[in-house]
C-alpha atoms as a PDB file:
ATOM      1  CA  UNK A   1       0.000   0.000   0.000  1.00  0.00           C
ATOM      2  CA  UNK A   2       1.366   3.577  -1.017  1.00  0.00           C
ATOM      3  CA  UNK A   3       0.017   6.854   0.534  1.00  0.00           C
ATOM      4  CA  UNK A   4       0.885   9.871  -1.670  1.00  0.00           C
ATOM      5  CA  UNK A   5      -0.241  13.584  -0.825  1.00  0.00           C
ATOM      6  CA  UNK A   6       1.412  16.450  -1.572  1.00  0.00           C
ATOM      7  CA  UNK A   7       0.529  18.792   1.733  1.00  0.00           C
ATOM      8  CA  UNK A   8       0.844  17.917   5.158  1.00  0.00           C
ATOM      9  CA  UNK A   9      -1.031  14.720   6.696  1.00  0.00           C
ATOM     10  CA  UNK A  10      -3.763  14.795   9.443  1.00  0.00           C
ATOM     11  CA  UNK A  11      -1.581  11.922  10.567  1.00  0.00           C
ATOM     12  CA  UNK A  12      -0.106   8.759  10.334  1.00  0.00           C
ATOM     13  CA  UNK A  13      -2.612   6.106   9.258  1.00  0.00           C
ATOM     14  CA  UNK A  14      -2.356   2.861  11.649  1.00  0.00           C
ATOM     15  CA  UNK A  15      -1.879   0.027   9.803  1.00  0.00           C
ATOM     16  CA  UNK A  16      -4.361  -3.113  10.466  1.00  0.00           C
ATOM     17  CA  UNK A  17      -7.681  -2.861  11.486  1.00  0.00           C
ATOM     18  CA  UNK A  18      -8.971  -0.030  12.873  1.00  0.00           C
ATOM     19  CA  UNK A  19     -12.126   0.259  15.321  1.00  0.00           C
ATOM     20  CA  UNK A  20     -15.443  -0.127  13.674  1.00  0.00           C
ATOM     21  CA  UNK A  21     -16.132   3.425  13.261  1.00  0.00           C
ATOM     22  CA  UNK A  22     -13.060   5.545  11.911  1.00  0.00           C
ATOM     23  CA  UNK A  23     -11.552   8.010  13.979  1.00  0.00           C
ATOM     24  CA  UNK A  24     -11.874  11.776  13.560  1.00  0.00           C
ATOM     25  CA  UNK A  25      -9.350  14.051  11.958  1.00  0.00           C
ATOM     26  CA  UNK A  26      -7.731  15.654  14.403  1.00  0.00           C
ATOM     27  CA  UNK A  27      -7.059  18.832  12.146  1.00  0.00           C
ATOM     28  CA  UNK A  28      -8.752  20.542   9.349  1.00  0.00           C
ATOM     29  CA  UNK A  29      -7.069  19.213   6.171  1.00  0.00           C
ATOM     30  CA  UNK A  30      -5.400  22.247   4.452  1.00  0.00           C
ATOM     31  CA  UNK A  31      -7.509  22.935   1.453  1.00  0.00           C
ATOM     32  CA  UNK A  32     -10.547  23.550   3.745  1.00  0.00           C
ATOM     33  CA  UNK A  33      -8.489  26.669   5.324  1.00  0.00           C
ATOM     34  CA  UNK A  34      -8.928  28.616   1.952  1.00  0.00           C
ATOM     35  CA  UNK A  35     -12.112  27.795   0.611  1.00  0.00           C
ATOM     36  CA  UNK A  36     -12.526  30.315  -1.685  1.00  0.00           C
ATOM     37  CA  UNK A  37     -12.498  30.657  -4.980  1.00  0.00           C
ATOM     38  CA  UNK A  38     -11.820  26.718  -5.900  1.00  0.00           C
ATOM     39  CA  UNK A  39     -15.238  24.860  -3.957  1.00  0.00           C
ATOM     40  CA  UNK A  40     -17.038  28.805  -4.169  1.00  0.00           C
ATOM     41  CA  UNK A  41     -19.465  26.976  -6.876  1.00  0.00           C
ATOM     42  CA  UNK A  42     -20.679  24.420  -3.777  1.00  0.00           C
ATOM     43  CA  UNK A  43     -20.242  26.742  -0.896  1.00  0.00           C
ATOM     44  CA  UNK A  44     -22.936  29.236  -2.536  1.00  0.00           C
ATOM     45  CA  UNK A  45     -25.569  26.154  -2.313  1.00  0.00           C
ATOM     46  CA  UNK A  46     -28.327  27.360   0.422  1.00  0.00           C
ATOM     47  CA  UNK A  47     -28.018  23.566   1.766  1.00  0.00           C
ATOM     48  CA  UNK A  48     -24.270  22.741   0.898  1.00  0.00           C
ATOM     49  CA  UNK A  49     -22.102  26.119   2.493  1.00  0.00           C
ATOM     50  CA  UNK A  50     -18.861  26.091   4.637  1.00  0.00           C
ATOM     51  CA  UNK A  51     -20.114  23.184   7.038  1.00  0.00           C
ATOM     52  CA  UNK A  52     -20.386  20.676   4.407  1.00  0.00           C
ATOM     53  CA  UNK A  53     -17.516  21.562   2.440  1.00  0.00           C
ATOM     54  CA  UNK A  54     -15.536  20.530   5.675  1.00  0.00           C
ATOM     55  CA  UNK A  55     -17.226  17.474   6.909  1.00  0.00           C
ATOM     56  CA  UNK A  56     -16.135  16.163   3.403  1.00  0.00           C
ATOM     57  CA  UNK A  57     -12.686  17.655   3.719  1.00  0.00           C
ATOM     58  CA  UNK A  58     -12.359  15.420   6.722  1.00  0.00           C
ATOM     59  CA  UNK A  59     -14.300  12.554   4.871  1.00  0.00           C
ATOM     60  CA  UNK A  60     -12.728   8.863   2.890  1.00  0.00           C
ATOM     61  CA  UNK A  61     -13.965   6.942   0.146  1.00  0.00           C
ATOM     62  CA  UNK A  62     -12.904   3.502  -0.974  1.00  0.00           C
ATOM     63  CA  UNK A  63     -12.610   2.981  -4.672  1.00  0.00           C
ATOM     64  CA  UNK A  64     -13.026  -0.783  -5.301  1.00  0.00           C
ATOM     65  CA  UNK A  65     -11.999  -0.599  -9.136  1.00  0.00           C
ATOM     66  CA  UNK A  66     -10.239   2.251 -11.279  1.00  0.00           C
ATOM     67  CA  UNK A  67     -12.184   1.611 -14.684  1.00  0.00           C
ATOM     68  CA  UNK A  68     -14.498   3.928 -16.340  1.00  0.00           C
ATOM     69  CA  UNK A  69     -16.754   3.974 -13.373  1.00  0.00           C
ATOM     70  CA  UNK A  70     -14.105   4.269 -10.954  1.00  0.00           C
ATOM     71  CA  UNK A  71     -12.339   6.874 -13.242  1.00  0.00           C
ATOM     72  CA  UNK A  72     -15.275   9.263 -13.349  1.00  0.00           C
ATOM     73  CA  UNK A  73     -16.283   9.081  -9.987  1.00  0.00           C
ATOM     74  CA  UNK A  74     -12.720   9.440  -8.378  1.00  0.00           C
ATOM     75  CA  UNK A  75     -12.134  12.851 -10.342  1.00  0.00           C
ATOM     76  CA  UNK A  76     -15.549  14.461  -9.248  1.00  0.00           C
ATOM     77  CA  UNK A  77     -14.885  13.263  -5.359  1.00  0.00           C
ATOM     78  CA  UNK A  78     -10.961  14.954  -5.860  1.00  0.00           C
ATOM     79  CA  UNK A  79     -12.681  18.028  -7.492  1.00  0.00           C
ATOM     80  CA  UNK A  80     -15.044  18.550  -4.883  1.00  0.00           C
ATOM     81  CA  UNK A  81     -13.046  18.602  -2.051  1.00  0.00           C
ATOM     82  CA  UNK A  82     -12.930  14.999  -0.083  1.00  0.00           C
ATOM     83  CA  UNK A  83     -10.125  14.441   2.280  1.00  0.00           C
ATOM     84  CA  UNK A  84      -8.952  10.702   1.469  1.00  0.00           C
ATOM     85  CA  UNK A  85      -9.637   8.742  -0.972  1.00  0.00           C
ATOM     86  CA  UNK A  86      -8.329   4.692  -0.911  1.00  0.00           C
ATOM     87  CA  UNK A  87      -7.748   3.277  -4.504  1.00  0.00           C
ATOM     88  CA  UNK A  88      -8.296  -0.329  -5.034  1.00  0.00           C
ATOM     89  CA  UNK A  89      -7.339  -1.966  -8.506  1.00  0.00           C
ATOM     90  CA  UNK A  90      -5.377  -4.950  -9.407  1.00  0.00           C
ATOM     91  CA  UNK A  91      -4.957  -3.870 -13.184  1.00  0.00           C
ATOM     92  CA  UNK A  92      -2.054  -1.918 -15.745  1.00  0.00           C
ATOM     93  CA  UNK A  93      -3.330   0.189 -17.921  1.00  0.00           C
ATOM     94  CA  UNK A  94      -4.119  -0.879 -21.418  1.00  0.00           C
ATOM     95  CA  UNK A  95      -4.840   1.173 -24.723  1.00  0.00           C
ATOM     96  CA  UNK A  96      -8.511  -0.030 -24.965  1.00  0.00           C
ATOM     97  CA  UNK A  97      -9.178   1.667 -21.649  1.00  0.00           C
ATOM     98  CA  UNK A  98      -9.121   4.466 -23.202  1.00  0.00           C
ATOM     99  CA  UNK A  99     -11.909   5.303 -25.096  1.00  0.00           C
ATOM    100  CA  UNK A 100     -13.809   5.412 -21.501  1.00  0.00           C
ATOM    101  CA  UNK A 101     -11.391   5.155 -18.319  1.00  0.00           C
ATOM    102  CA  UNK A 102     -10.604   9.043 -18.232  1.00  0.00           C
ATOM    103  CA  UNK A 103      -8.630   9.086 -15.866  1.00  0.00           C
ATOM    104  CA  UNK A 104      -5.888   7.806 -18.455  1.00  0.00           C
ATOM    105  CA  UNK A 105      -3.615   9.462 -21.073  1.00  0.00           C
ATOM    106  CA  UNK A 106      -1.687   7.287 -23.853  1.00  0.00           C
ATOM    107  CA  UNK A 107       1.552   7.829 -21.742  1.00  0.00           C
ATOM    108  CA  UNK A 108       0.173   5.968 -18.659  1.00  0.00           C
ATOM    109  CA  UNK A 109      -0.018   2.672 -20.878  1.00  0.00           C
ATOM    110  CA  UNK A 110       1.416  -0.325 -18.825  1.00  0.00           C
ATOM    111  CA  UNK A 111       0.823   1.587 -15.814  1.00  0.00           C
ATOM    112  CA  UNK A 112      -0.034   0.377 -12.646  1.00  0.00           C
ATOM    113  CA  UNK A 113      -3.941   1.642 -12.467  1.00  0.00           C
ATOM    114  CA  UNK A 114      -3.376   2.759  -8.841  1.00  0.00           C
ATOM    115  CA  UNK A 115      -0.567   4.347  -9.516  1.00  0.00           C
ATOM    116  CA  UNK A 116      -1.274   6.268 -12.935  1.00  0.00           C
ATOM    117  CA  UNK A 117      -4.553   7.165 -10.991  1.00  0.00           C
ATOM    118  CA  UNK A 118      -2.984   9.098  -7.971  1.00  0.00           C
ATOM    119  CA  UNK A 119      -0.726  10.955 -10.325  1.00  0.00           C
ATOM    120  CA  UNK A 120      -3.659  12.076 -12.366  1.00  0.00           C
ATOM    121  CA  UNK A 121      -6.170  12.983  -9.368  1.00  0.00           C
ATOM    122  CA  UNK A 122      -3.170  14.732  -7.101  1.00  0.00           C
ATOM    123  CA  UNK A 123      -2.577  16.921 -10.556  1.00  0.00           C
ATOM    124  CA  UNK A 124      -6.011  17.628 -10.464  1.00  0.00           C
ATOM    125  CA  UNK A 125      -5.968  18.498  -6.497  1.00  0.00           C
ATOM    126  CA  UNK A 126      -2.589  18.425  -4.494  1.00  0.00           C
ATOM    127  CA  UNK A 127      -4.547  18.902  -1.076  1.00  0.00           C
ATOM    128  CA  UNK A 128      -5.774  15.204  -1.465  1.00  0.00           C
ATOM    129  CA  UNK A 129      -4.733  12.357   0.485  1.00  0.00           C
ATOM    130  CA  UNK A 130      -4.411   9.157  -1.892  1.00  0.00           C
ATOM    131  CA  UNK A 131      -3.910   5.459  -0.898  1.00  0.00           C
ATOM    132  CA  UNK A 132      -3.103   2.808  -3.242  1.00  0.00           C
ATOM    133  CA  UNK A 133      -3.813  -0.433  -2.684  1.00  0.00           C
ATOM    134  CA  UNK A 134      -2.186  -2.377  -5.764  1.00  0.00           C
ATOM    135  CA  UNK A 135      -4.396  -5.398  -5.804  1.00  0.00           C
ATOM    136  CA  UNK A 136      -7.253  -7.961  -5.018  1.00  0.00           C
ATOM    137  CA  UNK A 137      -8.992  -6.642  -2.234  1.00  0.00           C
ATOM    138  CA  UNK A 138      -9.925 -10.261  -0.643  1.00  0.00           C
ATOM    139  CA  UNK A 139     -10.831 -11.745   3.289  1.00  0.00           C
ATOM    140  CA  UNK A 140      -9.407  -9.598   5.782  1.00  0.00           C
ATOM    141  CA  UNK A 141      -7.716  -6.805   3.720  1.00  0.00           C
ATOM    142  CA  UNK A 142     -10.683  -6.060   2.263  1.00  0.00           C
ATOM    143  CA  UNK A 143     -13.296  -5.556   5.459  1.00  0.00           C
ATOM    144  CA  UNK A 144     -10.153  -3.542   7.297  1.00  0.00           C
ATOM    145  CA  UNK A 145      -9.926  -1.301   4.032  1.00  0.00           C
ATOM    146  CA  UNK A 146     -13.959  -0.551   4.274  1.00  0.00           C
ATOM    147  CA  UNK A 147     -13.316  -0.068   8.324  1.00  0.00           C
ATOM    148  CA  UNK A 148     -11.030   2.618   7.432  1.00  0.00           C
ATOM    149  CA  UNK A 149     -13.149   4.511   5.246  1.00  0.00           C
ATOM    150  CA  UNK A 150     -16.487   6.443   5.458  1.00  0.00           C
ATOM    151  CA  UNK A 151     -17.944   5.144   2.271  1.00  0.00           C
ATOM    152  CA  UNK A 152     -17.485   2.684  -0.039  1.00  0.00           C
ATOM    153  CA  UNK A 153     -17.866   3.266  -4.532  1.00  0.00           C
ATOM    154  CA  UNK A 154     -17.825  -0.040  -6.237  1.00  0.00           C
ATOM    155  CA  UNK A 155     -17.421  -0.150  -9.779  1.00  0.00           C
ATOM    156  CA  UNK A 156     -15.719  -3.473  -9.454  1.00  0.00           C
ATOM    157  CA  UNK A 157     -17.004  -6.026 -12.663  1.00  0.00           C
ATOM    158  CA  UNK A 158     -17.598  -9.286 -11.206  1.00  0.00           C
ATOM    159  CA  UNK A 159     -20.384 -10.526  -8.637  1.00  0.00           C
ATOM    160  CA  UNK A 160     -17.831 -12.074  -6.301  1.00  0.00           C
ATOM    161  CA  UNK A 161     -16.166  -8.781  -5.836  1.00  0.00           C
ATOM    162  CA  UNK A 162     -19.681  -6.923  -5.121  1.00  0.00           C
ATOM    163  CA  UNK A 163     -20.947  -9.784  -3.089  1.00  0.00           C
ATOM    164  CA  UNK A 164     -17.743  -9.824  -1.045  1.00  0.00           C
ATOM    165  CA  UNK A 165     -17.845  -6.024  -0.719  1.00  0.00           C
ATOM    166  CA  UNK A 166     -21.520  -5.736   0.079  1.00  0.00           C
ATOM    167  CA  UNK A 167     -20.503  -8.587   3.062  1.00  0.00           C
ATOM    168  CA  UNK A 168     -17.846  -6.357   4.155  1.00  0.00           C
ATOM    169  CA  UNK A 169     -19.966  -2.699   4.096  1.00  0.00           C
ATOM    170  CA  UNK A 170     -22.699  -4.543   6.026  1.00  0.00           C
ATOM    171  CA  UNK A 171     -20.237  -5.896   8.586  1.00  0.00           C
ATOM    172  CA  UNK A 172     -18.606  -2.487   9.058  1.00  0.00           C
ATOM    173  CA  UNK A 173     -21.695  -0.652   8.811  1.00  0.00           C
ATOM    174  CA  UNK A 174     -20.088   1.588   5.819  1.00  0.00           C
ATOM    175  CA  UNK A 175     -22.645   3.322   3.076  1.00  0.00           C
ATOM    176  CA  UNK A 176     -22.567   1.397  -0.297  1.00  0.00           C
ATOM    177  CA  UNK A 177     -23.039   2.872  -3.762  1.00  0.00           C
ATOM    178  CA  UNK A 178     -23.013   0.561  -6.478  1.00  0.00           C
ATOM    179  CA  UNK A 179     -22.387   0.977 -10.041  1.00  0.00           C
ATOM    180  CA  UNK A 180     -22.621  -1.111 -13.818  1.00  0.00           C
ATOM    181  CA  UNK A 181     -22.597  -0.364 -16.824  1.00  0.00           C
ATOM    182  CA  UNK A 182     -23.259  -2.611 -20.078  1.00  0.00           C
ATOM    183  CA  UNK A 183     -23.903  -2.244 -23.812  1.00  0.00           C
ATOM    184  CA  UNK A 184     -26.118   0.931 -23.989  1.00  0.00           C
ATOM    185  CA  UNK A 185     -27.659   0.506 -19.873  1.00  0.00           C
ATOM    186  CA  UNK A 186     -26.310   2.206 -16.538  1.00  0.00           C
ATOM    187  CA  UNK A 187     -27.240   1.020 -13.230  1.00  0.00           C
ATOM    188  CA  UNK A 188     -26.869   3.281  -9.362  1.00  0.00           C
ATOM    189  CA  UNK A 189     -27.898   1.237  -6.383  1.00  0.00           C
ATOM    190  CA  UNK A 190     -27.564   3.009  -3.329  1.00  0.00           C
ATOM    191  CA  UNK A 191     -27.404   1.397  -0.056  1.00  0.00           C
ATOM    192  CA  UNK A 192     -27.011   3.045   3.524  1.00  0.00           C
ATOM    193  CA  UNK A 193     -25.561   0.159   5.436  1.00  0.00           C
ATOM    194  CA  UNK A 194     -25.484   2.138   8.624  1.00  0.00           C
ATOM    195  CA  UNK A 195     -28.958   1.645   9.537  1.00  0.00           C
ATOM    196  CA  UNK A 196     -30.520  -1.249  10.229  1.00  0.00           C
ATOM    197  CA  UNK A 197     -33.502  -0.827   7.971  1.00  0.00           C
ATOM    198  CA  UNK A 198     -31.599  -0.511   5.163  1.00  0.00           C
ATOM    199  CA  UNK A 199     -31.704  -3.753   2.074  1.00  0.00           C
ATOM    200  CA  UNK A 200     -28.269  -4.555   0.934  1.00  0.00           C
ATOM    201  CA  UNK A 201     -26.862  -6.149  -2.566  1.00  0.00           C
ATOM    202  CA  UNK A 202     -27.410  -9.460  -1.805  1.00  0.00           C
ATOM    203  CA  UNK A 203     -31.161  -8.291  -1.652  1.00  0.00           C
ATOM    204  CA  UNK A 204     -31.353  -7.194  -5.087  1.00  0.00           C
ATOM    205  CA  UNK A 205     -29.200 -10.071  -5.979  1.00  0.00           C
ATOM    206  CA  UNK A 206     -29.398 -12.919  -3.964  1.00  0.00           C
ATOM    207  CA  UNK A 207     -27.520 -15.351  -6.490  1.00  0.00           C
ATOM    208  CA  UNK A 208     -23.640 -14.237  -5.781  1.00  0.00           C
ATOM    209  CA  UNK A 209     -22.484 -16.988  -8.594  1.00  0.00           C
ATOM    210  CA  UNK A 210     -24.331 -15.491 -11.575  1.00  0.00           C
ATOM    211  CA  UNK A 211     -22.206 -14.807 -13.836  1.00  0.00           C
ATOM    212  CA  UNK A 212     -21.741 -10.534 -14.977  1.00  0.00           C
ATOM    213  CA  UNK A 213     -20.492 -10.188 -18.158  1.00  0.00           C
ATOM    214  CA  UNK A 214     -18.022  -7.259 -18.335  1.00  0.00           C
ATOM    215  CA  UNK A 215     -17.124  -4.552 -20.682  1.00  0.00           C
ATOM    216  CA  UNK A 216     -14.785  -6.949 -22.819  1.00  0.00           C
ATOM    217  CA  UNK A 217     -17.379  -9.588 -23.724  1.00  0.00           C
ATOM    218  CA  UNK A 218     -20.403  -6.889 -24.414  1.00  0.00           C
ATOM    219  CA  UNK A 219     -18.821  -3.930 -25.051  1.00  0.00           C
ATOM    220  CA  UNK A 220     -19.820  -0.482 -23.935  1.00  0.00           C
ATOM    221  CA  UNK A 221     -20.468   3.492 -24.965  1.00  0.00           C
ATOM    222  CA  UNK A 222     -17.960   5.455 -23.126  1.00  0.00           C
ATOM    223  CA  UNK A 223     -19.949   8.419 -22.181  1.00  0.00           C
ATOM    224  CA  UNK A 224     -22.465   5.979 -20.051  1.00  0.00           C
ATOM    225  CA  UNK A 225     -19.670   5.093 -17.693  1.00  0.00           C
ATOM    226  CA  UNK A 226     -19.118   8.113 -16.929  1.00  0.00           C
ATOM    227  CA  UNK A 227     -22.747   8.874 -16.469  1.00  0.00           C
ATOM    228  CA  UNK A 228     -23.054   6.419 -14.059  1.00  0.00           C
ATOM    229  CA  UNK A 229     -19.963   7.133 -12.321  1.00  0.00           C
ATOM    230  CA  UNK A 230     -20.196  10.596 -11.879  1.00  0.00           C
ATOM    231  CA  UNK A 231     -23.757   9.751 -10.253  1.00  0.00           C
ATOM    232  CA  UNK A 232     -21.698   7.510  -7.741  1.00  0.00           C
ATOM    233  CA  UNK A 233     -20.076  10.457  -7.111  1.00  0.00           C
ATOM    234  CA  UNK A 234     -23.014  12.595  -6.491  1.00  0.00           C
ATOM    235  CA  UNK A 235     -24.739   9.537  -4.148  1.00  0.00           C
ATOM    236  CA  UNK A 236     -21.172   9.991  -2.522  1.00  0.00           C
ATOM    237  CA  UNK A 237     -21.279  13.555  -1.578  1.00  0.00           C
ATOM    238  CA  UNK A 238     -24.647  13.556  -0.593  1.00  0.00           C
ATOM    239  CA  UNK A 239     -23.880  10.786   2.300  1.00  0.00           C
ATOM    240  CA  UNK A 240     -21.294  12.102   3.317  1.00  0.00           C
ATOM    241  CA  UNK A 241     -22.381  15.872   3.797  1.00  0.00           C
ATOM    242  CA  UNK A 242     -25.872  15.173   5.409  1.00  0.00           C
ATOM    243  CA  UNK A 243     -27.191  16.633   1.981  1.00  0.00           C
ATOM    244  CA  UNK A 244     -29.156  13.171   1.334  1.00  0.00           C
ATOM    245  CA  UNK A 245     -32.750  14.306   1.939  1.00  0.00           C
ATOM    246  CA  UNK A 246     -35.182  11.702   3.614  1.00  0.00           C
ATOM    247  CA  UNK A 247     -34.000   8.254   3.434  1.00  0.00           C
ATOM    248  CA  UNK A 248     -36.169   6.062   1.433  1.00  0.00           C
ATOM    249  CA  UNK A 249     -34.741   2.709   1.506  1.00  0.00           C
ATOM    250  CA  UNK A 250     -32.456   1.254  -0.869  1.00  0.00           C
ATOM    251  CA  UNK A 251     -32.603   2.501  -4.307  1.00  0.00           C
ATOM    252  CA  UNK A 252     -31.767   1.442  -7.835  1.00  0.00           C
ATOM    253  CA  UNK A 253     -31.944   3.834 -11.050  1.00  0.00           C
ATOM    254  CA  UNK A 254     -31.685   2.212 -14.086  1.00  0.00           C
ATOM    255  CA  UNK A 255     -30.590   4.541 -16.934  1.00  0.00           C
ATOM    256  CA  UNK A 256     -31.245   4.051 -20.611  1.00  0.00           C
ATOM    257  CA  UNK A 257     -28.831   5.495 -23.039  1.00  0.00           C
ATOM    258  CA  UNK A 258     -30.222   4.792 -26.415  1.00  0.00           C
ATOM    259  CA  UNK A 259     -33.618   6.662 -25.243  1.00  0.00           C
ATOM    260  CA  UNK A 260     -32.539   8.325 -22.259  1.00  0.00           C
ATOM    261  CA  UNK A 261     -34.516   7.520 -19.931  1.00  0.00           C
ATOM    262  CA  UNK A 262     -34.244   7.051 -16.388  1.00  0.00           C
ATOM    263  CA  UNK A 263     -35.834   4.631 -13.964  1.00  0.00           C
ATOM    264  CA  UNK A 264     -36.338   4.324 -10.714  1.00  0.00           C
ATOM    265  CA  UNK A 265     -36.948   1.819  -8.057  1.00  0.00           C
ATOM    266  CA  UNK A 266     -37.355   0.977  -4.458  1.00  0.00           C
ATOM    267  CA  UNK A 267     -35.011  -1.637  -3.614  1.00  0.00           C
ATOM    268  CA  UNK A 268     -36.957  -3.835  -0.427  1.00  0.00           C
ATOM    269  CA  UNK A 269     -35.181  -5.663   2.721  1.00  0.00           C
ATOM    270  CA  UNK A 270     -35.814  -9.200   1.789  1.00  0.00           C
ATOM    271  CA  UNK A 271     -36.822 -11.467   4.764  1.00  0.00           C
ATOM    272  CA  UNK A 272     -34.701 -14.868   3.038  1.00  0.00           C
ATOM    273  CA  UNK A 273     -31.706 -12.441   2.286  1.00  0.00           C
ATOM    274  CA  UNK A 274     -28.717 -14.957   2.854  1.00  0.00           C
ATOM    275  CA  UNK A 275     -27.147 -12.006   4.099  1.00  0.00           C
ATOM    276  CA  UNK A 276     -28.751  -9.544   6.100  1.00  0.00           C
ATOM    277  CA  UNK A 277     -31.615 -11.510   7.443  1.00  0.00           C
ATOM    278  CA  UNK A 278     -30.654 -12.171  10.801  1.00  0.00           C
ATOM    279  CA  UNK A 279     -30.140  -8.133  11.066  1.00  0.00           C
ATOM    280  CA  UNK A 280     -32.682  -6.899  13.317  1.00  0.00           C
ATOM    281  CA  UNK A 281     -34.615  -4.082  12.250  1.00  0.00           C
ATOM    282  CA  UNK A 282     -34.768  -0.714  13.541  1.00  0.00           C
ATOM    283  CA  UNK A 283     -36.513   2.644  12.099  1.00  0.00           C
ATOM    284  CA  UNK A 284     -34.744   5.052  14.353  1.00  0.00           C
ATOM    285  CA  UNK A 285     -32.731   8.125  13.020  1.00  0.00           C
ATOM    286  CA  UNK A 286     -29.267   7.478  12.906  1.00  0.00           C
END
């Protein structure tokens, strides 16, 4: 694991596990000590202002998978002001990657994707803190990497990754948002894993051994990754900040590129869920 940032720490990160719940930053992060003018397009938002800018200066995301989800959705979360994020790909850089992974330029070819990532989103904003973590994210690694993190943004292509991630947000009681993206069709699922009300993956998709059939095999439109990651992103900020709105269970939006259309639906707690049915249920406010 490599930490790059290119201002002063909040601290030394302690390796392992941490406790359930990640410890507060025990200092601002410097970009939040000059707001103005590079967040002044969020800070003039009635609901957003100074007070959200900085709980997401002092906020971390996991990134389970730098492809064109991953890409899109790591830039915006940079751009916008987060504290930390935690990059999580096992992958080099190839030349078909480009057409939709935009975090990439021809010169990062054979790359390390962790690595060609944190040089492009440190360029973009030096005050961020970037972690690499250079491979599978598996067992023990993986639940101490969602510990250690506020939310988690999977854009990961198999279901054994997003089963074993879901497993690991639930157990850690981290946020969840989910993204695909196929052919000409985008899918968001949203899942707030800190309360106990809330459905999880396995919920919407209770058979972890289907097989998902990636990018490679189907073949995608560039711009839709992008669409979808960019509205991980936005699910992102929203958590984080407070800025969510009433909760409303579990969500999925299903976007349609060819006609543009977007869908929504409810996503319900499932009483047989292999995974989360022995969670008891509570309604309270977190």
């Amino acid at each position: 694991m490599k930490r790059h940032s290119q201002h002063n720490q909040t601290g030394d990160q302690a390796s392992g596990e941490r406790d359930n719940k990640p410890p507060p930053s025990s200092s601002t992060p410097s970009h939040t000590t000059d707001l103005y003018p590079r967040y002044s397009r969020q800070l003039t938002l009635p609901d957003f202002g100074e007070a959200a800018q900085l709980q997401l200066a002092r906020s971390s995301a996991l990134m389970v998978g730098l492809g064109g989800l991953g890409s899109a959705a790591a830039l915006y979360l940079a751009a916008a002001g987060i504290g930390r994020l935690v990059l999580a790909d096992f992958d080099s850089v190839d030349v078909t990657n480009l057409q939709r992974q935009i975090l990439y330029r021809m010169t990062d070819v054979g790359r390390r994707k962790t690595q060609a990532a944190s040089t492009a989103l440190l360029a973009l904003n030096p005050a961020l803190e970037v972690e690499e973590l250079d491979g599978r994210l598996v067992g023990s690694t993986l639940e101490s990497s969602v510990g250690q993190c506020d939310i988690v943004l999977d854009g990961s292509d198999n279901f054994a990754t997003r089963a074993a991630v879901n497993q690991a947000c639930l157990a850690r009681r981290r946020p969840l948002v989910s993204g695909a993206a196929l052919r000409w069709e985008g899918r968001l699922a949203v899942f707030d894993l800190r309360r106990d009300d809330s459905p999880c993956l396995a919920c919407l998709h209770p058979d972890t051994h289907e097989s998902l059939e990636n990018c490679e095999r189907g073949g995608v439109i560039g711009p839709l990754v992008g669409v979808i990651g960019s509205l991980q992103a936005l699910e992102a900020l929203k958590l984080l900040t407070g800025t969510a709105g009433t909760y409303r269970g579990g969500r999925l939006l299903r976007y349609a590129a060819r006609s543009g259309h977007f869908t929504e639906f409810t996503i319900e707690r499932r009483a047989d869920c292999p995974v989360c049915r022995n969670r008891p249920e509570t309604t309270g406010s977190l």
